[in-house]
Protein backbone atom coordinates (compact mmCIF):
# COMPACT_ATOMS: atom_id res chain seq x y z
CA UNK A 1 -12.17 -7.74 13.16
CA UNK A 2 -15.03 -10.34 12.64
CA UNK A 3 -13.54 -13.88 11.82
CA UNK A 4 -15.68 -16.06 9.52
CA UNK A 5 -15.91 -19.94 10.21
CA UNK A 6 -17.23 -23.33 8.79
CA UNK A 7 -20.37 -24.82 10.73
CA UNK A 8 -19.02 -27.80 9.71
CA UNK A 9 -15.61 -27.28 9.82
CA UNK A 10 -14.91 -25.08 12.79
CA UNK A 11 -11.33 -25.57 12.30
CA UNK A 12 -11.73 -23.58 8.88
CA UNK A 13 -11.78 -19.31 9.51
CA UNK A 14 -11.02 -16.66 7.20
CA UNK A 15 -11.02 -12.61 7.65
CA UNK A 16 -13.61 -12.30 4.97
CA UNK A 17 -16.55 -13.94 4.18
CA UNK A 18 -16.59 -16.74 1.76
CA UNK A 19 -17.78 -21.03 1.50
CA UNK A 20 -15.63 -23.34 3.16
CA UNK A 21 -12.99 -25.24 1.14
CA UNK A 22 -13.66 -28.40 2.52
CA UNK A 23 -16.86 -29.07 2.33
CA UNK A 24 -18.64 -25.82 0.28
CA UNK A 25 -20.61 -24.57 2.82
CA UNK A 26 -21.16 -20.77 3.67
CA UNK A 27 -18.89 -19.62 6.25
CA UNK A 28 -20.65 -17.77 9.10
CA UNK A 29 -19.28 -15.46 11.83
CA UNK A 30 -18.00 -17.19 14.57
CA UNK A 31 -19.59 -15.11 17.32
CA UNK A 32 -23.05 -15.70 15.67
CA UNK A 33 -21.80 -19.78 15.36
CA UNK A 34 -20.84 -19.97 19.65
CA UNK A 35 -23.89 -18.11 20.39
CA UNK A 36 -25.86 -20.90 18.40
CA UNK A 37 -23.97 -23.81 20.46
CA UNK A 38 -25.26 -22.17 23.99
CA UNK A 39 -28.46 -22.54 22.64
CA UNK A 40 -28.18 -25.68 21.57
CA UNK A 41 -31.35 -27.43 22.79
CA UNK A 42 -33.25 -24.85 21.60
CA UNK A 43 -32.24 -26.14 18.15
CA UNK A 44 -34.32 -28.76 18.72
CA UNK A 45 -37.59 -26.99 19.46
CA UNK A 46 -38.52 -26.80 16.11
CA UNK A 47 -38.08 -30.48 15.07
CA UNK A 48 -40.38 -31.15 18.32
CA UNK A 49 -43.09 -29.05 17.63
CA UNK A 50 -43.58 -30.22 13.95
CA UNK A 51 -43.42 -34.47 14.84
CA UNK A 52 -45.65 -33.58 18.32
CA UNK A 53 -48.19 -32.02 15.62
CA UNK A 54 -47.56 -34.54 13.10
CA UNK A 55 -47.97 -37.40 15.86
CA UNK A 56 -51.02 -35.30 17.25
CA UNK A 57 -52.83 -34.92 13.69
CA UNK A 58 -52.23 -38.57 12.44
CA UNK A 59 -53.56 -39.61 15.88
CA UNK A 60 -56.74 -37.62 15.21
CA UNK A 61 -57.51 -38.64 11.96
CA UNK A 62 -57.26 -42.55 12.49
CA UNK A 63 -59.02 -42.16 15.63
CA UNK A 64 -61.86 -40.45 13.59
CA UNK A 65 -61.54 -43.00 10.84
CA UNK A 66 -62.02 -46.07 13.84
CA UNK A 67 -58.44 -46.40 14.73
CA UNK A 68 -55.90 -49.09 13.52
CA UNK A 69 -51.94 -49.02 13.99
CA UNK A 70 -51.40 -49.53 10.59
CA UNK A 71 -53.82 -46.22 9.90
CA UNK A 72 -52.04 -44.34 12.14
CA UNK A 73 -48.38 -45.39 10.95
CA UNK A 74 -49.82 -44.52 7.52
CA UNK A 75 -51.05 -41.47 8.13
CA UNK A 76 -47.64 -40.22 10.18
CA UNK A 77 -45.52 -41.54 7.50
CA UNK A 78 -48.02 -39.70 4.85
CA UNK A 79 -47.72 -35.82 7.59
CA UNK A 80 -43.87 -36.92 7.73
CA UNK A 81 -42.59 -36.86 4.02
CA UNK A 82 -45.09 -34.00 3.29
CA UNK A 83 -43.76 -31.59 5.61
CA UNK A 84 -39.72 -32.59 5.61
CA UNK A 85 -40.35 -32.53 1.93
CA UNK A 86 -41.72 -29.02 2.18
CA UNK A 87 -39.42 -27.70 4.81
CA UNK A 88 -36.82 -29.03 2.19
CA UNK A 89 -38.55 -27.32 -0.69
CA UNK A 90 -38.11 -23.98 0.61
CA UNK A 91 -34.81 -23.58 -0.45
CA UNK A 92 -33.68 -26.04 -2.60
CA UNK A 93 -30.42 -25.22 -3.14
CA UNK A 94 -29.69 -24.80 0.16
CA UNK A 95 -30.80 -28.45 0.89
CA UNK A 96 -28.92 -29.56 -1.81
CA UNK A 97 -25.88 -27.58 -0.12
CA UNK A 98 -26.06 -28.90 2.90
CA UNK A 99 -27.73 -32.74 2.37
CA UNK A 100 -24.18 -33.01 0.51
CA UNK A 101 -22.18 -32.93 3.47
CA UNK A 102 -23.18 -36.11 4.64
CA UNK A 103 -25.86 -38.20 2.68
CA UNK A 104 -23.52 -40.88 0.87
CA UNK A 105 -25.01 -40.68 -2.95
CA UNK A 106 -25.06 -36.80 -2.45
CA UNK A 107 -21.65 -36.47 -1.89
CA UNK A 108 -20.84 -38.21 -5.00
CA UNK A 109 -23.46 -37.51 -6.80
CA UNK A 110 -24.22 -33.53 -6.17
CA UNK A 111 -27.72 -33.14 -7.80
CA UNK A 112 -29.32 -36.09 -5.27
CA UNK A 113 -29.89 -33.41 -3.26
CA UNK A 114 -32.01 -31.65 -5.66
CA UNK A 115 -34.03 -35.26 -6.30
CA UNK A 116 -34.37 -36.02 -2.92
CA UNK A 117 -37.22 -33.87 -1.62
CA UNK A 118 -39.34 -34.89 -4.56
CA UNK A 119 -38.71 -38.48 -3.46
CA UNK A 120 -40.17 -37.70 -0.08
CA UNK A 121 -43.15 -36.03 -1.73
CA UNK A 122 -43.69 -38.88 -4.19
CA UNK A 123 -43.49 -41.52 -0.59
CA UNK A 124 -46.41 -39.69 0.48
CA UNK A 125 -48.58 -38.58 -2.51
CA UNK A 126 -48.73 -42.74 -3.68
CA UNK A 127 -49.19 -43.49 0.15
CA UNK A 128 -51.90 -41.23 -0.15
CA UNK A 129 -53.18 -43.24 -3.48
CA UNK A 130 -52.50 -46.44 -1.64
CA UNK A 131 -50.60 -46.77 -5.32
CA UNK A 132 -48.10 -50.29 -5.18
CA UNK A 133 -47.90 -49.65 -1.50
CA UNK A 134 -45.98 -52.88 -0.96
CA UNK A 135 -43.18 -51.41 -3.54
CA UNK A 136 -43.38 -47.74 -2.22
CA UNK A 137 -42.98 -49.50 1.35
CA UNK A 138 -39.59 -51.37 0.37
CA UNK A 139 -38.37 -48.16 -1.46
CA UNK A 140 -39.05 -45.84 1.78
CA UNK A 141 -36.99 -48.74 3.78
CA UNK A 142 -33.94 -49.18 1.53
CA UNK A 143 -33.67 -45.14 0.84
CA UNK A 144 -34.13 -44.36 4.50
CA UNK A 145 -31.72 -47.13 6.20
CA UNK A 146 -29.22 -45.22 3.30
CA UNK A 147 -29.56 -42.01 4.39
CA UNK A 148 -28.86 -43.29 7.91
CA UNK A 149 -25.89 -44.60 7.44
CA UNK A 150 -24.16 -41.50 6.16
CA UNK A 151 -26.12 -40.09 9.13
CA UNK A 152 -24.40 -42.47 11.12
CA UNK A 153 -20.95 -42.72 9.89
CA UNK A 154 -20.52 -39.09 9.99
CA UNK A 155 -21.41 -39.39 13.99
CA UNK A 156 -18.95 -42.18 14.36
CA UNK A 157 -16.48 -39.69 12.96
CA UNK A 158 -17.66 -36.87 15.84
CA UNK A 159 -18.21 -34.49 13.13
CA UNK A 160 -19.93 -31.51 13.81
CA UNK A 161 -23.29 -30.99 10.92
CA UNK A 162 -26.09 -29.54 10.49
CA UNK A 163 -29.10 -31.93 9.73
CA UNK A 164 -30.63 -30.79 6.32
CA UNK A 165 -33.98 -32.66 7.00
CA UNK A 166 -35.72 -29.07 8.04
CA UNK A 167 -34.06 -28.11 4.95
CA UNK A 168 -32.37 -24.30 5.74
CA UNK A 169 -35.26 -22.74 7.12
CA UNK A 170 -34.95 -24.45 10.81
CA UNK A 171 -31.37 -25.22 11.96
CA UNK A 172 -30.94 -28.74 13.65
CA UNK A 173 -28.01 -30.34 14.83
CA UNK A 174 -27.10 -33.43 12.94
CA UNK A 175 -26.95 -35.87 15.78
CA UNK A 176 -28.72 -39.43 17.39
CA UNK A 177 -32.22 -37.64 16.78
CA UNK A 178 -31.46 -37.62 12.64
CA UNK A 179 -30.42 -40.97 13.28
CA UNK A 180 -33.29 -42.00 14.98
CA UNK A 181 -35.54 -40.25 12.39
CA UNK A 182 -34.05 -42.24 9.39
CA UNK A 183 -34.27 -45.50 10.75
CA UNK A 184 -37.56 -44.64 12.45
CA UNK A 185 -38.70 -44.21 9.32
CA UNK A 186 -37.81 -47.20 7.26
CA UNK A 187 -38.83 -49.16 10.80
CA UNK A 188 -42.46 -47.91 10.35
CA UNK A 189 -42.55 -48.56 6.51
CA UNK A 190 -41.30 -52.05 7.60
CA UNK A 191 -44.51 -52.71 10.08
CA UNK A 192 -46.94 -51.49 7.37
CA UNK A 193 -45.28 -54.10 5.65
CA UNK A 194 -45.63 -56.85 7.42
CA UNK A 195 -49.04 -55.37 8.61
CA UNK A 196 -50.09 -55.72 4.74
């Protein structure tokens, strides 16, 4: 008899099918869940692939342009929030589902999840415009050192997520890497800052 579990919440298994009552999320079978941990660093190709290309694109373009590190940290930043945000936009209730779990506003406030993708989009379409860059800059730092820390806390706790930044469409362990991303990112949009 197959026996359902939380990806979240191993702990949690049921006979049938269902969403876990802890935390909402769809409960998955738990053969299909321990096959997923043995592959575990292939979880991370994905996320690999898309910053390589992202790293290897922005790299291109501001060597084209006459490079400068602050046209090269503007033009990641730019490839980063457009894809995440797009990865994210895919399924947006599935973001929403599982950005809950740990983000600290989305847990009390449900619908952030549902915001946050277009907040990412918005980063890089006025990056883009070069539109109040100094204000966009702070924004990006204070919203991304936030989602960090819910990133973080949840670590401290040695829970087991599932990072929502690829949104459902690539599975990626929540782990030091997320961690790293968040804070990576609100480091880089403080250098443009003080390279301003």
């Amino acid at each position: 008899m197959p026996i359902y579990t939380c990806p979240m919440h191993p702990e949690i298994e049921s006979k049938n099918p269902g969403k876990c009552p802890k935390c909402g999320m769809k409960l998955v079978l738990k053969e299909s869940l321990s096959s997923k941990k043995q592959n575990k660093n292939k979880n991370y190709k994905p996320l690999i692939i898309i910053i390589s290309l992202i790293t290897l694109t922005s790299l291109t373009i501001s060597y084209a342009a006459g490079f400068s590190l602050k046209y090269f940290i503007s033009t990641f930043m730019i490839g980063f929030f457009l894809v995440f945000s797009g990865f994210k936009l895919i399924d947006l209730a599935g973001f929403a589902e599982g950005y809950s779990t740990y983000d600290l506003l989305a847990q009390k406030i449900y619908s952030y999840g549902y915001i946050y993708p277009f907040i990412e989009l918005f980063f890089a379409l006025t990056m883009i415009l070069n539109f109040q860059i100094k204000l966009i800059l702070f924004l990006e730092i204070i919203i991304m050192i936030f989602s960090g820390v819910g990133v973080l806390i949840k670590l401290l706790k040695h829970e087991k997520f599932t990072c929502a930044c690829l949104g459902t469409f690539l599975k990626v362990p929540l782990t030091y890497v997320t961690l790293m991303e968040d804070f990576g990112m609100a480091v880089l949009a403080l250098v443009l800052l003080i390279l301003k």
